[in-house]
Protein backbone atom coordinates (compact mmCIF):
# COMPACT_ATOMS: atom_id res chain seq x y z
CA UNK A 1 0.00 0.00 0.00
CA UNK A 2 1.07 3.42 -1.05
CA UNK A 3 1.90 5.79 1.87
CA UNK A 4 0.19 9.39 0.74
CA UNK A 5 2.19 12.53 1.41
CA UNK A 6 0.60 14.00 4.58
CA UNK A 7 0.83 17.72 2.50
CA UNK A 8 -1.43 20.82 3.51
CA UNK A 9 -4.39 21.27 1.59
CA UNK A 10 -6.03 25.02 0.42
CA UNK A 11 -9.19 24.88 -0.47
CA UNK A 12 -10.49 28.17 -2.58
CA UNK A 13 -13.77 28.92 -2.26
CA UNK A 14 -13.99 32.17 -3.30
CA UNK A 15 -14.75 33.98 0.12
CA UNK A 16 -12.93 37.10 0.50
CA UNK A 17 -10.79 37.25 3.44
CA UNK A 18 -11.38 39.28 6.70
CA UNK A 19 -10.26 42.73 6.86
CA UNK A 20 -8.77 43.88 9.62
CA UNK A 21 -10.57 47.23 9.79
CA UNK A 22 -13.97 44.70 9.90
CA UNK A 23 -16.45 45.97 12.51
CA UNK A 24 -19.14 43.57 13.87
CA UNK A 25 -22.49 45.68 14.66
CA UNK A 26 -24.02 43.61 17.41
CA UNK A 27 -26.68 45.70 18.23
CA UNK A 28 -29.30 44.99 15.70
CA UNK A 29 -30.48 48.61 15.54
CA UNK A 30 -30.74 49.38 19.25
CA UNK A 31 -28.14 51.91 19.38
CA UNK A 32 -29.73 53.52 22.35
CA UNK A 33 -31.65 51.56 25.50
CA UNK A 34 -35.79 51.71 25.04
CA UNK A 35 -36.98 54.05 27.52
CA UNK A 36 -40.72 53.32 28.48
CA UNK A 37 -42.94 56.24 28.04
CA UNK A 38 -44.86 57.04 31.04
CA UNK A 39 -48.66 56.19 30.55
CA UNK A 40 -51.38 58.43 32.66
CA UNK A 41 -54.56 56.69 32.84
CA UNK A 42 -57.25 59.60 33.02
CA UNK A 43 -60.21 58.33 35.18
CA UNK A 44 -61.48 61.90 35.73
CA UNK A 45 -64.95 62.68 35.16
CA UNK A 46 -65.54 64.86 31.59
CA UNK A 47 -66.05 69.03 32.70
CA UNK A 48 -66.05 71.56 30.43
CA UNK A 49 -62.32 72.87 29.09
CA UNK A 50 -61.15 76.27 31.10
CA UNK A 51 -61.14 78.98 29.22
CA UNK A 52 -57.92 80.83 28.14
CA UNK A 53 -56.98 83.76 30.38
CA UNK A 54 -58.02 87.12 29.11
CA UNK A 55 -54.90 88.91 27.67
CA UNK A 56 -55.35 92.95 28.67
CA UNK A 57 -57.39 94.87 26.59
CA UNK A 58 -56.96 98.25 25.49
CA UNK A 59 -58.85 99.80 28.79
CA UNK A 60 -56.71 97.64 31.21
CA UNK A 61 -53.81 99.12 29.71
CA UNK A 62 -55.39 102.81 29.77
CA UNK A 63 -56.04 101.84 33.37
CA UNK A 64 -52.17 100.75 33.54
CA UNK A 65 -51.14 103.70 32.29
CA UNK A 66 -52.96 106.38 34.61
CA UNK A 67 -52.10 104.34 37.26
CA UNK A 68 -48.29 104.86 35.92
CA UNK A 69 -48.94 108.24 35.79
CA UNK A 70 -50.46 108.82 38.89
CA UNK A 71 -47.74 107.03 40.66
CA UNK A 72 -45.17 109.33 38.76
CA UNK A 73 -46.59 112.12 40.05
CA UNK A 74 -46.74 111.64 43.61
CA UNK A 75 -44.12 112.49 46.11
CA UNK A 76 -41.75 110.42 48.13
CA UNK A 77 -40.74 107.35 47.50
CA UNK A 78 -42.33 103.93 47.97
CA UNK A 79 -40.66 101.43 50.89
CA UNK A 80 -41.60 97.98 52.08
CA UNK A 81 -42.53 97.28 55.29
CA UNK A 82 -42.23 94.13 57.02
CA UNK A 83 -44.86 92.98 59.48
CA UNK A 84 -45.91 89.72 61.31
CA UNK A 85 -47.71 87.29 59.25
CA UNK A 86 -51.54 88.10 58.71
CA UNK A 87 -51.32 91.91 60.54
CA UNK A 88 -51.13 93.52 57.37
CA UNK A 89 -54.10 95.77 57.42
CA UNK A 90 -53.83 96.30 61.40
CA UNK A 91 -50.68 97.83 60.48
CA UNK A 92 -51.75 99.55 57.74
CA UNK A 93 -54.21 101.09 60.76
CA UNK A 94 -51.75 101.94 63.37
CA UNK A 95 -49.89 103.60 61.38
CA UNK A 96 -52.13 105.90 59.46
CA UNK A 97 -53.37 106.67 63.11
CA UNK A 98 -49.65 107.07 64.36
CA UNK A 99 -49.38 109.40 61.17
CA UNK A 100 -51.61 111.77 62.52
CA UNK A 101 -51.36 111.85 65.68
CA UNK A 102 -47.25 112.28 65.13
CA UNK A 103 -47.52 115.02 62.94
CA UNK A 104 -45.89 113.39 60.48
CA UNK A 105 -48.02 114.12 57.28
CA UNK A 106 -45.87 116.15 55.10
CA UNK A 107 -43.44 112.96 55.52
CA UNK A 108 -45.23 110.07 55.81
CA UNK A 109 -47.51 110.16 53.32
CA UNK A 110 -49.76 106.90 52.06
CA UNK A 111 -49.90 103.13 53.37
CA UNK A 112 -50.89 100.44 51.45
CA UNK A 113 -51.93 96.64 51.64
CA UNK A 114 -51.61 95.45 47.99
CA UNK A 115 -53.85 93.49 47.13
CA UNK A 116 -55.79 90.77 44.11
CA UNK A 117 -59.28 89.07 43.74
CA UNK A 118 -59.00 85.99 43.53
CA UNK A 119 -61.69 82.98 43.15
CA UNK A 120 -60.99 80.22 45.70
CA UNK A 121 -62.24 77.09 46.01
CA UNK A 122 -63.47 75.33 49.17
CA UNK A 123 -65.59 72.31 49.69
CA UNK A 124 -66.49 72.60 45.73
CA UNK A 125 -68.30 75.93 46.51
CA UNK A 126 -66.65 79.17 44.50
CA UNK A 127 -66.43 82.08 45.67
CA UNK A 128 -64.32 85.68 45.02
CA UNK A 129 -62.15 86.69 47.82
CA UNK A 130 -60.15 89.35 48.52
CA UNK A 131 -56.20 88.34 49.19
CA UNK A 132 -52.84 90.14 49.66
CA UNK A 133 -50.47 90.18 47.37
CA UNK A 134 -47.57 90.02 49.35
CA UNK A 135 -48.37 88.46 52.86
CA UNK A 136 -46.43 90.17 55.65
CA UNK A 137 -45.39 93.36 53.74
CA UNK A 138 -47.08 97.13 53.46
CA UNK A 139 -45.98 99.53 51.04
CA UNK A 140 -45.45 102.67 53.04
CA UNK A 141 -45.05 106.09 50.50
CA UNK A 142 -42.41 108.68 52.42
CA UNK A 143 -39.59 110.99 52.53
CA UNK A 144 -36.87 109.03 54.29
CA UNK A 145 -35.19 110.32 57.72
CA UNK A 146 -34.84 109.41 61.22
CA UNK A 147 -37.66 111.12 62.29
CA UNK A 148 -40.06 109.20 59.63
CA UNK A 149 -38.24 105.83 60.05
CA UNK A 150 -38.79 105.89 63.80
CA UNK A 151 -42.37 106.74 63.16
CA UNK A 152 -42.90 103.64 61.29
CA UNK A 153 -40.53 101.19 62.42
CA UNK A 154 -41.85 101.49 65.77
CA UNK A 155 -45.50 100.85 64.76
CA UNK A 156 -47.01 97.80 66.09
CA UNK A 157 -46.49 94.48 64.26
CA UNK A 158 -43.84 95.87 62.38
CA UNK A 159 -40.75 93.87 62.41
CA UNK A 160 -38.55 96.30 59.77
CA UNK A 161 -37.92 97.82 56.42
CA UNK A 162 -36.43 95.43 53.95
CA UNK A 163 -33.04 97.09 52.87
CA UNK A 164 -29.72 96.02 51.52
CA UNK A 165 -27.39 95.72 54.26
CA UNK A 166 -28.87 98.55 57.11
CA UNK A 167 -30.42 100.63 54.42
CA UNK A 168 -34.28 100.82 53.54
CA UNK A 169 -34.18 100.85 49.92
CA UNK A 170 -37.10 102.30 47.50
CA UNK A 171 -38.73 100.43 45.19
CA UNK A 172 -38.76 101.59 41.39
CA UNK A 173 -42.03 102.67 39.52
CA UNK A 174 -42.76 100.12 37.45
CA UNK A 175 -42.03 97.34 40.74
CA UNK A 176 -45.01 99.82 42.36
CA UNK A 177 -46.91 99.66 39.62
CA UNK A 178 -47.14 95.85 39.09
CA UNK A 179 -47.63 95.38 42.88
CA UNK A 180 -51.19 98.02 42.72
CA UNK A 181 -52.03 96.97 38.74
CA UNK A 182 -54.73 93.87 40.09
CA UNK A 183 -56.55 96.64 42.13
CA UNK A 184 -56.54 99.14 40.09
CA UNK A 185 -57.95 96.92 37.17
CA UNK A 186 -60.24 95.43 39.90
CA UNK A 187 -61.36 99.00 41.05
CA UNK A 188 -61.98 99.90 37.34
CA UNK A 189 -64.08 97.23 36.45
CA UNK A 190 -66.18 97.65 39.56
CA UNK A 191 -66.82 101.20 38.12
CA UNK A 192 -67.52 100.55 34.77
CA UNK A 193 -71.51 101.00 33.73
CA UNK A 194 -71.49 97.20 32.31
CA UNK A 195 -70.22 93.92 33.70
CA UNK A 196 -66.78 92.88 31.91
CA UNK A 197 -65.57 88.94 32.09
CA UNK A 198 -62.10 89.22 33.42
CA UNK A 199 -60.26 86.00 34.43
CA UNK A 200 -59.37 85.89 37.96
CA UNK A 201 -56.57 83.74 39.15
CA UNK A 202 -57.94 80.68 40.85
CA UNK A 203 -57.18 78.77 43.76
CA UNK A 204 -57.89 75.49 45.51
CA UNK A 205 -58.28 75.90 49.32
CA UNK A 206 -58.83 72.59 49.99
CA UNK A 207 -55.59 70.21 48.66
CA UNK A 208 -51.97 71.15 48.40
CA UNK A 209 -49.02 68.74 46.37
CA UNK A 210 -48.02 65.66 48.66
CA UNK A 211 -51.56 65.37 50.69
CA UNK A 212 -52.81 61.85 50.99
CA UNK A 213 -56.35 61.79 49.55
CA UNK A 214 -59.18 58.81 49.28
CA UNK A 215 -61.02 58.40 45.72
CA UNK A 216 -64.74 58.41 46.25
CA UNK A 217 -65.91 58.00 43.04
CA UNK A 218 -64.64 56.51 39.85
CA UNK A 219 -63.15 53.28 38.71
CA UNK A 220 -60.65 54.12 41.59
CA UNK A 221 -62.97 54.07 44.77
CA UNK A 222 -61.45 53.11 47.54
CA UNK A 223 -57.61 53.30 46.59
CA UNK A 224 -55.28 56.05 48.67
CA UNK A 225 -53.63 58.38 46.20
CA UNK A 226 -50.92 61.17 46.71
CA UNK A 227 -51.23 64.17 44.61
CA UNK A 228 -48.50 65.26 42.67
CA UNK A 229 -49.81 67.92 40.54
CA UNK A 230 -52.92 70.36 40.66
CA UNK A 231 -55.02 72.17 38.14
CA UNK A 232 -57.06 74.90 39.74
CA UNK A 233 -58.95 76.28 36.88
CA UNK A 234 -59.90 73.08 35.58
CA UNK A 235 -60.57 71.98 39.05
CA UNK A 236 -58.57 68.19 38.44
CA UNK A 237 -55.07 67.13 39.52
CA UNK A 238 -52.65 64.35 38.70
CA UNK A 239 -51.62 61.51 41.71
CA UNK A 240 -50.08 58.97 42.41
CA UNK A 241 -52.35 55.74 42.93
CA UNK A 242 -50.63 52.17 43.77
CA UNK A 243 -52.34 49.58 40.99
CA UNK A 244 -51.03 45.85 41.14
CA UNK A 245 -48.04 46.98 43.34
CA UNK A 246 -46.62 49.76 40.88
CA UNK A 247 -47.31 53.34 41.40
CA UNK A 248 -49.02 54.80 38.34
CA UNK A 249 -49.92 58.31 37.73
CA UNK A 250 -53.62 59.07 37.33
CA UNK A 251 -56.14 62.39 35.89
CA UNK A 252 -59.07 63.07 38.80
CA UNK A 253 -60.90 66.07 39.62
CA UNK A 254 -61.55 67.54 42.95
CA UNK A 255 -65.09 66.12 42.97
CA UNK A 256 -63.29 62.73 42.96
CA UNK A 257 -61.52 62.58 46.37
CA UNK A 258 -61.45 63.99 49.90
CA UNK A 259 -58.74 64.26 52.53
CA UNK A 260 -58.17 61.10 54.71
């Protein structure tokens, strides 16, 4: 028997050999991880879409502007007071008495509460309040000196001016002007010989983000939720409801829950 040559063998099939540059995409298209999109299930019940807040007319901004112009022309300057919490207008009181009886009107010359209607909402029932702007501050109009200083820091309920460093500092015009523009427009419209829709900012008295809250009606009855998000002029929020062990986002209205 006839010993074959144990050769090597190269077998050509016509494949072209590797390149080294060759890059293997692995990925099949996925060049980025699939994020789930977060689903809101909206058990609310239907109400009627909010209307879009008025934009100012032509007579808000004639009211704007005489109120601009009254401001202008007035004398003194315009400071903020600081006073406990909720003693606004008592303030406001004392020291238009303290005024007087001080002497002190060619210096001290106007105190004011600013304030805004606004239409709260309390145990579903609607109704237009009257609210300070700016909760534990009175504008005070003056010429600024020891004398006038002492007459109002030493008011009752006042805790200070608010300054930069140790001095009061005045506001600008247009800073006045924004703080008095909702009653001024409020004033105006009260005045005016026909009724005029104007959009008042809305609150909800009732719920705040992070309160605990029991659905009474809906698909949802019975379940705790935590509200995350609220909607006052559509009266609904967005909370957190625990379905099948996962936390899932829901739409209810106010009409749906009520405090635990």
């Amino acid at each position: 028997m006839t010993d074959v040559p144990n050769e090597d063998f190269e077998i050509d099939l016509g494949l072209p050999e590797p390149s080294e540059d060759l890059e293997l995409n692995l990925d099949f298209g996925l060049d980025e991880p699939v994020v789930e999109d977060e689903i809101v299930i909206d058990l609310s019940e239907p109400e009627p879409e909010p209307a879009a807040e008025d934009e100012l007319d032509e007579e808000d901004e004639a009211v704007i502007e005489a109120l601009r112009q009254e401001l202008r022309a007035k004398e003194g300057d315009w400071y903020v007071v600081h006073t406990y919490s909720g003693m606004e207008n008592r303030v406001k009181q004392n020291l238009d008495n303290r005024i007087k009886t001080m002497t002190q009107e060619d210096k001290i010359f106007e105190v004011i509460v600013p304030t805004e209607e606004v239409i709260e909402t309390r145990n579903g029932a609607k109704k237009t309040v009257t609210r300070t702007i700016l909760p534990g501050y009175v504008l005070v109009r003056m010429y600024y000196d020891n004398e006038s200083w002492a007459v109002v820091r030493h008011t009752p309920s006042v805790t200070g001016f608010v300054a930069q460093g140790s001095n009061p500092v005045p506001l600008g015009l247009e800073e006045v002007v924004k703080m008095l523009t909702p009653a001024a427009l409020a004033k105006a419209n009260q005045t005016e010989s026909g009724p005029k829709s104007r959009k008042k900012k809305v609150e909800i008295a009732d719920f705040k983000v992070g309160d605990s809250v029991m659905v009474v009606a809906g698909a949802l009855q019975g379940l705790h939720a935590t509200i995350t998000e609220i909607n006052p002029k559509g009266g609904r929020l967005k909370a957190l409801v625990e379905i099948l062990g996962r936390e899932t986002p829901v739409d209810l209205t106010i009409s749906q829950i009520q405090k635990v």
